[in-house]
N, C-alpha and C. Protein backbone atom coordinates (compact mmCIF):
# COMPACT_ATOMS: atom_id res chain seq x y z
N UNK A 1 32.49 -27.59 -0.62
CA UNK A 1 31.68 -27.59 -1.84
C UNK A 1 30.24 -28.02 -1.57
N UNK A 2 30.13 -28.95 -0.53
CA UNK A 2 28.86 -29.40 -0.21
C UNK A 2 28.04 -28.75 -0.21
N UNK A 3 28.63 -27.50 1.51
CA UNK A 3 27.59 -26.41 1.62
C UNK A 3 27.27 -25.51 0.85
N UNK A 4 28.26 -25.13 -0.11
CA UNK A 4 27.79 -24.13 -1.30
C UNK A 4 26.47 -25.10 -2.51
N UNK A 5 26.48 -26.08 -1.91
CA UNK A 5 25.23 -26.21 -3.14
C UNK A 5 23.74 -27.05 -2.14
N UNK A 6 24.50 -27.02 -0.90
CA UNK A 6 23.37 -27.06 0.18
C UNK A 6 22.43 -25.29 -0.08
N UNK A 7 23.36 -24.45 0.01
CA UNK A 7 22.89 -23.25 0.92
C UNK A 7 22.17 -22.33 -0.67
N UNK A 8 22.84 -23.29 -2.05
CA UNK A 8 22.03 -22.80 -3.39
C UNK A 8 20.72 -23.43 -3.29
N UNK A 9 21.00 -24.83 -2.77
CA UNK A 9 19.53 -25.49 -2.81
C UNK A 9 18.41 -24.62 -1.95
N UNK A 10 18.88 -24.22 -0.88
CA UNK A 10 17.77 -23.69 -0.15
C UNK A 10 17.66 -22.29 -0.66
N UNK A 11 18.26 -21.74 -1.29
CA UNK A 11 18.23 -20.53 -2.05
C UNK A 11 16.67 -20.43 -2.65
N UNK A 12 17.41 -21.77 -4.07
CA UNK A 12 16.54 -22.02 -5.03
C UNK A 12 14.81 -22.57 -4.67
N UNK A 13 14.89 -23.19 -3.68
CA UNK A 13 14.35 -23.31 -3.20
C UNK A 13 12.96 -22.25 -2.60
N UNK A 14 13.38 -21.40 -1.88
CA UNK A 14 12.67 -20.08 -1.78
C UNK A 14 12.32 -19.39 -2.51
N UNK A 15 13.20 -19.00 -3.74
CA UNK A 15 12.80 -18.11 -4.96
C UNK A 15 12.03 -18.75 -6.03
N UNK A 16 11.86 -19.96 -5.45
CA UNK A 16 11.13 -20.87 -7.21
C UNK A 16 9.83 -20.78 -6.39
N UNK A 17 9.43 -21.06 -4.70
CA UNK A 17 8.14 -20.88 -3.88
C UNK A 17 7.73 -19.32 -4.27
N UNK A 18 8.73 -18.47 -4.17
CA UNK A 18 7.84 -17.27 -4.31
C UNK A 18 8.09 -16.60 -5.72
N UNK A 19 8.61 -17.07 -6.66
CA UNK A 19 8.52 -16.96 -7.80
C UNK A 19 7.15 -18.09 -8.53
N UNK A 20 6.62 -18.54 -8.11
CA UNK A 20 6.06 -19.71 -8.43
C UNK A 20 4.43 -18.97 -8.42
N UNK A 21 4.19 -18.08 -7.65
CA UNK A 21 2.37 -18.08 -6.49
C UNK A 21 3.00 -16.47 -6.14
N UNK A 22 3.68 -15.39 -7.54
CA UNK A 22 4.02 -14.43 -7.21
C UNK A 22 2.48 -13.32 -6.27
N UNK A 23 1.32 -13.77 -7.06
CA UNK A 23 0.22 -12.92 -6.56
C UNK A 23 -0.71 -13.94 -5.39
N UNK A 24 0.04 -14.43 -4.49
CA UNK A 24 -0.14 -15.24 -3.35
C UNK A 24 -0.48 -14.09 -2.20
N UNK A 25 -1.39 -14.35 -1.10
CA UNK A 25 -1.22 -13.16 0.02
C UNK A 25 -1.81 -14.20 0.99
N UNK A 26 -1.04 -14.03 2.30
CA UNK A 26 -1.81 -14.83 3.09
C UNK A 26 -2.74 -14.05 4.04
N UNK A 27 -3.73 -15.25 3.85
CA UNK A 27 -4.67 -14.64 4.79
C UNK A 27 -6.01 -15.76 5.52
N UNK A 28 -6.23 -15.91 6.69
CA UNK A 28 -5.97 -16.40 7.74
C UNK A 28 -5.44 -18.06 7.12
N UNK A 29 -4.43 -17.81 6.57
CA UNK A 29 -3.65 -19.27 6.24
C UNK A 29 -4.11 -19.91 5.25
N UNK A 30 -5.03 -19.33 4.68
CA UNK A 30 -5.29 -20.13 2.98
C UNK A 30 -4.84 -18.94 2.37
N UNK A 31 -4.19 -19.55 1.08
CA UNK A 31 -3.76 -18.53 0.31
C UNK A 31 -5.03 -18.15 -1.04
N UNK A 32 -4.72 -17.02 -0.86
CA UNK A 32 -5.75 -16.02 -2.04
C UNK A 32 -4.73 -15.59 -3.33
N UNK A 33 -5.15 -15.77 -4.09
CA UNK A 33 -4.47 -16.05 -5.06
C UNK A 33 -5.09 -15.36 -6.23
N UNK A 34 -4.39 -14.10 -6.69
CA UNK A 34 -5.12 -13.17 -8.18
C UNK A 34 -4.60 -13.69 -9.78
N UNK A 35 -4.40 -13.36 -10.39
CA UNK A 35 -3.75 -13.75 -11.60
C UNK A 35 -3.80 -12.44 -12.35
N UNK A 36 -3.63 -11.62 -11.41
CA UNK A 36 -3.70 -10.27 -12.27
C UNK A 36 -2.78 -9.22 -10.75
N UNK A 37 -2.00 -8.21 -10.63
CA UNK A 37 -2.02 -7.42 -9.63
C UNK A 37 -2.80 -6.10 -9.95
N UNK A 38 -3.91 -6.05 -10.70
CA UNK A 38 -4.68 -5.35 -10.49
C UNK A 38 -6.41 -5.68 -9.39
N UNK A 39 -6.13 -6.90 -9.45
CA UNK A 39 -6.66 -7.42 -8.54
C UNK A 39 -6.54 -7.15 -7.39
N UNK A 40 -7.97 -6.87 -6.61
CA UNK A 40 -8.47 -6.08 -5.37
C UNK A 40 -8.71 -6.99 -4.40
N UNK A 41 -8.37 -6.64 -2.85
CA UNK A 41 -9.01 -7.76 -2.12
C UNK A 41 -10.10 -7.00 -0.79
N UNK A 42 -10.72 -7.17 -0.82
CA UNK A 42 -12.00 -6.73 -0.05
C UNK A 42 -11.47 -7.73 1.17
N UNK A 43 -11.56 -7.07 2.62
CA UNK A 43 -11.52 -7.95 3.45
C UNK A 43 -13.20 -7.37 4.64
N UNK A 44 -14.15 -8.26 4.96
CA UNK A 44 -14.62 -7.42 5.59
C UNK A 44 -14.66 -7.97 7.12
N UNK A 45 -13.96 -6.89 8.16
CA UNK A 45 -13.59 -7.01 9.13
C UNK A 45 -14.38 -5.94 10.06
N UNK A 46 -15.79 -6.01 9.93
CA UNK A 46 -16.76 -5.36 10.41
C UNK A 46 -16.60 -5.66 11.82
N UNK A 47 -16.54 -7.15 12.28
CA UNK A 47 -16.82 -7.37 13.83
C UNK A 47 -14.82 -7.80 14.34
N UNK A 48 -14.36 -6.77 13.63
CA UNK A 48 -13.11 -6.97 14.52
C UNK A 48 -12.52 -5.58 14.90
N UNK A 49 -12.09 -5.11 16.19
CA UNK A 49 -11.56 -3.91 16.32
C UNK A 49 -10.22 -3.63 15.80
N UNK A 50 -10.58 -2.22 15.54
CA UNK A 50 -8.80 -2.41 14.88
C UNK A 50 -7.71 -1.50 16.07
N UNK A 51 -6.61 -1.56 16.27
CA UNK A 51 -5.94 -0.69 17.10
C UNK A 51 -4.41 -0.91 16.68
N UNK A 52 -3.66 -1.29 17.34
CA UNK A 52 -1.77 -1.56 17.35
C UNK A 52 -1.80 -2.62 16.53
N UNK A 53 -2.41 -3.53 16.55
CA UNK A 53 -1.57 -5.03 15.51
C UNK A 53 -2.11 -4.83 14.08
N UNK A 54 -1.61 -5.95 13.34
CA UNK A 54 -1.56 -5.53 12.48
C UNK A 54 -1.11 -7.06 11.29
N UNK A 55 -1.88 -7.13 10.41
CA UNK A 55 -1.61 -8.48 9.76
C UNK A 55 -0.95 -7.84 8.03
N UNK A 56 0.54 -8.40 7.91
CA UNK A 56 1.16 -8.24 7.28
C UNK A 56 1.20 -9.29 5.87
N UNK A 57 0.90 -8.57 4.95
CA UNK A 57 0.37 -9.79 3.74
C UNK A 57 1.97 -9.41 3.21
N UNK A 58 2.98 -10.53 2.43
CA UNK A 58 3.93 -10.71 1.96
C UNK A 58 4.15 -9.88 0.90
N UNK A 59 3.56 -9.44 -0.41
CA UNK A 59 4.54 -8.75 -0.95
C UNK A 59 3.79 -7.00 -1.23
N UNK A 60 4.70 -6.67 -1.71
CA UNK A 60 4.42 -4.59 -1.26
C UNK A 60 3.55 -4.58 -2.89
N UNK A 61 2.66 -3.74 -2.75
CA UNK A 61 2.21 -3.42 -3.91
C UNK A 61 0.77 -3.77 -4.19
N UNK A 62 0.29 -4.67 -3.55
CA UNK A 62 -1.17 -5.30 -3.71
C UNK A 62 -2.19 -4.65 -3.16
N UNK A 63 -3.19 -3.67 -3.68
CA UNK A 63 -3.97 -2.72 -3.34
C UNK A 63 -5.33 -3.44 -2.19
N UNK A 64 -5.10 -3.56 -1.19
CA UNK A 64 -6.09 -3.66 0.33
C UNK A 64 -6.85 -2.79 -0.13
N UNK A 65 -8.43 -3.38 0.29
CA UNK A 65 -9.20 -2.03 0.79
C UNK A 65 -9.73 -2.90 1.84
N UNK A 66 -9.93 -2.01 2.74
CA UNK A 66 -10.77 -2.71 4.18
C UNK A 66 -11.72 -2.19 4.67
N UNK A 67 -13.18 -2.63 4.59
CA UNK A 67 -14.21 -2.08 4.82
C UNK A 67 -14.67 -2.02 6.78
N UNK A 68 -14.61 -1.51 6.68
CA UNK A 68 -14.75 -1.45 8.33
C UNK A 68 -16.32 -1.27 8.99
N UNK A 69 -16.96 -2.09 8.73
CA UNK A 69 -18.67 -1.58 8.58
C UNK A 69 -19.25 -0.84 7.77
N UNK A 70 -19.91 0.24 8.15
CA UNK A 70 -20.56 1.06 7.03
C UNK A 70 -19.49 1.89 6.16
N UNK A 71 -18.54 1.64 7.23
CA UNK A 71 -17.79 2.78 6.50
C UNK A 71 -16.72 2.86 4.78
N UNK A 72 -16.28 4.27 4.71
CA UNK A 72 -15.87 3.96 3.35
C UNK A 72 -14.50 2.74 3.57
N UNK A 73 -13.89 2.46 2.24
CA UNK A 73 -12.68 1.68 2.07
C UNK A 73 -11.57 2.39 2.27
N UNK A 74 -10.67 2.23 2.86
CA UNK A 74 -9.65 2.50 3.35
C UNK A 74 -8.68 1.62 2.87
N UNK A 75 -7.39 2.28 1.70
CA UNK A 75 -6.38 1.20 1.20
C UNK A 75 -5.02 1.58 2.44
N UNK A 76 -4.85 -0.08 2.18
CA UNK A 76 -3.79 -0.52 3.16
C UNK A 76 -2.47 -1.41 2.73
N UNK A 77 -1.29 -1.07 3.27
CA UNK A 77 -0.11 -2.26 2.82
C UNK A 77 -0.52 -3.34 3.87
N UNK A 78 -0.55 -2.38 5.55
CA UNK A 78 -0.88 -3.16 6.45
C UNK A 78 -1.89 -3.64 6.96
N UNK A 79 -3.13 -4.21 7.38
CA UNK A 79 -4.03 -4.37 7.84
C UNK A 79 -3.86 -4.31 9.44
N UNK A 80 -4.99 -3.53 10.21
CA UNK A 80 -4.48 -3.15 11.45
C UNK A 80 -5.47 -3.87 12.20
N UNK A 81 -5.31 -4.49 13.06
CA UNK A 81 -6.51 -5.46 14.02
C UNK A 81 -6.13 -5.50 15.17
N UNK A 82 -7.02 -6.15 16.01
CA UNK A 82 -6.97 -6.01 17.54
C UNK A 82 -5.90 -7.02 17.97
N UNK A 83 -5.30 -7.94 17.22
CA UNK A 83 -4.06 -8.56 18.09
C UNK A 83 -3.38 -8.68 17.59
N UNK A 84 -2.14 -8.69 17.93
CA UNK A 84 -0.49 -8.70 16.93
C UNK A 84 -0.52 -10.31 16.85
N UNK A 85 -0.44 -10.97 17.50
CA UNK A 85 -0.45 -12.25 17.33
C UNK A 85 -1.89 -13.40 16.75
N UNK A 86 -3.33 -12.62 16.86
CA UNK A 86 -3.61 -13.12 16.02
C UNK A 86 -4.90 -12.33 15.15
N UNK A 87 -5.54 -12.70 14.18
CA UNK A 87 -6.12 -11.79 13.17
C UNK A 87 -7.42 -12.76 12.92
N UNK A 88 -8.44 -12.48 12.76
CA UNK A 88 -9.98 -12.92 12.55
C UNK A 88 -10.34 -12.38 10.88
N UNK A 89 -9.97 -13.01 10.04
CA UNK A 89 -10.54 -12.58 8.16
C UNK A 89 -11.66 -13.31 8.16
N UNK A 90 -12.92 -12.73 7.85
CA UNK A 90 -14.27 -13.43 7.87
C UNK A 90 -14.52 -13.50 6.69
N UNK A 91 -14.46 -12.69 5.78
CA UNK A 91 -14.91 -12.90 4.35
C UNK A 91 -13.91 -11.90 3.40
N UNK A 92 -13.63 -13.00 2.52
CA UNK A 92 -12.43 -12.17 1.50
C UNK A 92 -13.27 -12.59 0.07
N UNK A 93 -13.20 -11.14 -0.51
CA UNK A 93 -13.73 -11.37 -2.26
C UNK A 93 -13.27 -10.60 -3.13
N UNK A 94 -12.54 -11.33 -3.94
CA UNK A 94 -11.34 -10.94 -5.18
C UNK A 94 -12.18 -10.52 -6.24
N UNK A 95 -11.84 -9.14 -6.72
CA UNK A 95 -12.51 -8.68 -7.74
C UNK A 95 -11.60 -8.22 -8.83
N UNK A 96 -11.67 -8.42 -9.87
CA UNK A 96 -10.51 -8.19 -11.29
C UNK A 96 -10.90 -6.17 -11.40
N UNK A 97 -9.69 -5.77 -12.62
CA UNK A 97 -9.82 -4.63 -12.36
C UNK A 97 -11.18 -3.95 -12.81
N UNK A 98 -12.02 -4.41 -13.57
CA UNK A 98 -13.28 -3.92 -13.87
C UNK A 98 -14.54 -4.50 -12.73
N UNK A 99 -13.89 -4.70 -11.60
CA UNK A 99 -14.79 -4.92 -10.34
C UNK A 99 -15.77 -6.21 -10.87
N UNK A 100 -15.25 -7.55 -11.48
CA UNK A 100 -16.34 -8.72 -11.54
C UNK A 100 -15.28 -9.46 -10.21
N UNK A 101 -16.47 -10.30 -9.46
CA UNK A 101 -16.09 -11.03 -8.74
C UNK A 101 -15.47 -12.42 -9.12
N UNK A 102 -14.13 -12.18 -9.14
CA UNK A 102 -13.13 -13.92 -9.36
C UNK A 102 -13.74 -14.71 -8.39
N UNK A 103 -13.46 -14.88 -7.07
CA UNK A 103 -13.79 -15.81 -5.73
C UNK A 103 -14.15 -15.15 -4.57
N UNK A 104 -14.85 -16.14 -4.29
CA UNK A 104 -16.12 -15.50 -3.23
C UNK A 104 -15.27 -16.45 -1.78
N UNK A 105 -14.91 -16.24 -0.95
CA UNK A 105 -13.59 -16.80 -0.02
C UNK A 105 -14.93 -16.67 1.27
N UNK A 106 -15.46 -17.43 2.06
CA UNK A 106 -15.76 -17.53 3.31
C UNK A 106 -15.14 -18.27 4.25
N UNK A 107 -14.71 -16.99 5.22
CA UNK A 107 -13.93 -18.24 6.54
C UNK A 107 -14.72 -18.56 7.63
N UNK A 108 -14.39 -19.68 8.10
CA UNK A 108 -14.91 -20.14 9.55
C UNK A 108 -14.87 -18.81 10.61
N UNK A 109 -14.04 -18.15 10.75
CA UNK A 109 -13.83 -17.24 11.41
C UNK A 109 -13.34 -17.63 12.88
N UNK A 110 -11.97 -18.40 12.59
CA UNK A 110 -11.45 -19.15 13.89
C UNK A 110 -10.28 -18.00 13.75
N UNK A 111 -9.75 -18.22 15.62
CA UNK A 111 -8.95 -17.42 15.25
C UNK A 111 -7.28 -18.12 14.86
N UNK A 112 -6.55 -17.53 14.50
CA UNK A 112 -5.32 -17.97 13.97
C UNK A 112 -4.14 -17.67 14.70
N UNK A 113 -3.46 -18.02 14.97
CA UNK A 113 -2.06 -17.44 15.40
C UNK A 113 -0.98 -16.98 14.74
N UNK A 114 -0.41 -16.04 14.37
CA UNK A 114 0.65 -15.40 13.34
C UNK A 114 1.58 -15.84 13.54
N UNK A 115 2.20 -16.46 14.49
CA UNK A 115 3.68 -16.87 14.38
C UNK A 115 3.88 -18.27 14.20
N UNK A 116 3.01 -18.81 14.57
CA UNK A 116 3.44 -20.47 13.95
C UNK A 116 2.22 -20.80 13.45
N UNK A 117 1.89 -20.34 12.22
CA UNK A 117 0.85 -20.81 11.52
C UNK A 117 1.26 -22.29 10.43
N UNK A 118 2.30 -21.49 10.08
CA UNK A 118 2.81 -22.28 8.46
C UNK A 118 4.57 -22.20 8.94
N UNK A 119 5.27 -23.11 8.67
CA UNK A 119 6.55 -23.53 8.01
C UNK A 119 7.29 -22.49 6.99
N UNK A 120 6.05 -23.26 5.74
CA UNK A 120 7.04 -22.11 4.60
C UNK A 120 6.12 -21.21 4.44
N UNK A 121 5.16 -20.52 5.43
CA UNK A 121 4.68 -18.94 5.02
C UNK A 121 5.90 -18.33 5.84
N UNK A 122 6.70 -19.16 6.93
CA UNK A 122 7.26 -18.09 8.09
C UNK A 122 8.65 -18.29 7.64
N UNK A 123 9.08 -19.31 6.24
CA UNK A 123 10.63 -19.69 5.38
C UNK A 123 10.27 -17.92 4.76
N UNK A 124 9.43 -18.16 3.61
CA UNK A 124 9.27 -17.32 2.51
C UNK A 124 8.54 -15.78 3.34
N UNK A 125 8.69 -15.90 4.01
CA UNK A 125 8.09 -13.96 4.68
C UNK A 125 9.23 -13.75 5.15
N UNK A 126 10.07 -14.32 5.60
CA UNK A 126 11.28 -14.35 6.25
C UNK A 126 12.52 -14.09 4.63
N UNK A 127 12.43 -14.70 3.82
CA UNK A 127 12.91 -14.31 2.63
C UNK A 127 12.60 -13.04 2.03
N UNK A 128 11.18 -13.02 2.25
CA UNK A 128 10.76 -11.78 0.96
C UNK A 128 11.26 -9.88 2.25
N UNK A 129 11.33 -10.24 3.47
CA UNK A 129 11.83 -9.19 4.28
C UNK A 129 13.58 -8.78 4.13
N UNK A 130 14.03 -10.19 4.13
CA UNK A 130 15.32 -10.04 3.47
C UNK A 130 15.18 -9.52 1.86
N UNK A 131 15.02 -10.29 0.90
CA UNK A 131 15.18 -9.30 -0.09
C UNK A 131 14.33 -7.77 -0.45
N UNK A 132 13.02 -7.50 0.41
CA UNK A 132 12.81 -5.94 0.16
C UNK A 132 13.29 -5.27 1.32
C-alpha cells in the first residue's frame, strides 16, 4: 500500500509541476513563460551555426520563429544548433498575438549543457515524452 501512494505521490507530483507553468519553455535554463499560447517566441541566434543538434522546448504546439540573421523567420517545434549537448540563446522576446512586446529576455550568452542542466526540467521532459 505504501508504494501505491509513494508512486501517486510522484505522479502527482509531476502533473501539478507541469500542470502548474503549462506555457513554460525552457530555454537556456530560465524559464520563459507566456500567459497566452498564442504567444510567439523570437529567438535570435544570428551568431550560432545551425546543423544536426537541436534544442528541444517541452511541450508540442508553441509557435518558434527563429531568425537566423538577415534572414526571414523560420517556424520550428525543434530548434536546430551547432551542438546536441549544448545550445547558446542570446536574446529571447515574447510578443502577444497582436505582436506587443510582453518581455524583453537578455542572456549572458554562456554556454549550457542539455543533459544535466536542471533536476526537474530532466523529471518533467522525461514525463511530458512519456505522456505525448
Amino acid at each position: 500500500m505504501r508504494k501505491y501512494w509513494y508512486w501517486l505521490g510522484v505522479f502527482v507530483f509531476i502533473f501539478s509541476f507541469w500542470i502548474a507553468s503549462p506555457y513554460c519553455y525552457a530555454a537556456d535554463w530560465d524559464y520563459v513563460c507566456s500567459s497566452s499560447d498564442d504567444t510567439k517566441y523570437y529567438l535570435d541566434t544570428s551568431s550560432v551555426e545551425k546543423n544536426d543538434a537541436y534544442l528541444r522546448f517541452w511541450r508540442k504546439g508553441v509557435h518558434l520563429e527563429i531568425k537566423d540573421g538577415e534572414k526571414e523567420f523560420i517556424s520550428y517545434h525543434e530548434v536546430h544548433l551547432a551542438n546536441p549537448l549544448e545550445v547558446r540563446v542570446l536574446h529571447i522576446i515574447s510578443y502577444d498575438n497582436r505582436g506587443n512586446e510582453l518581455r524583453n529576455f537578455k542572456r549572458s550568452g554562456e554556454w549550457q549543457n542539455l543533459r544535466s542542466s536542471s533536476i526537474i526540467y530532466s523529471i518533467a521532459n522525461a514525463a511530458m515524452h512519456y505522456i505525448n
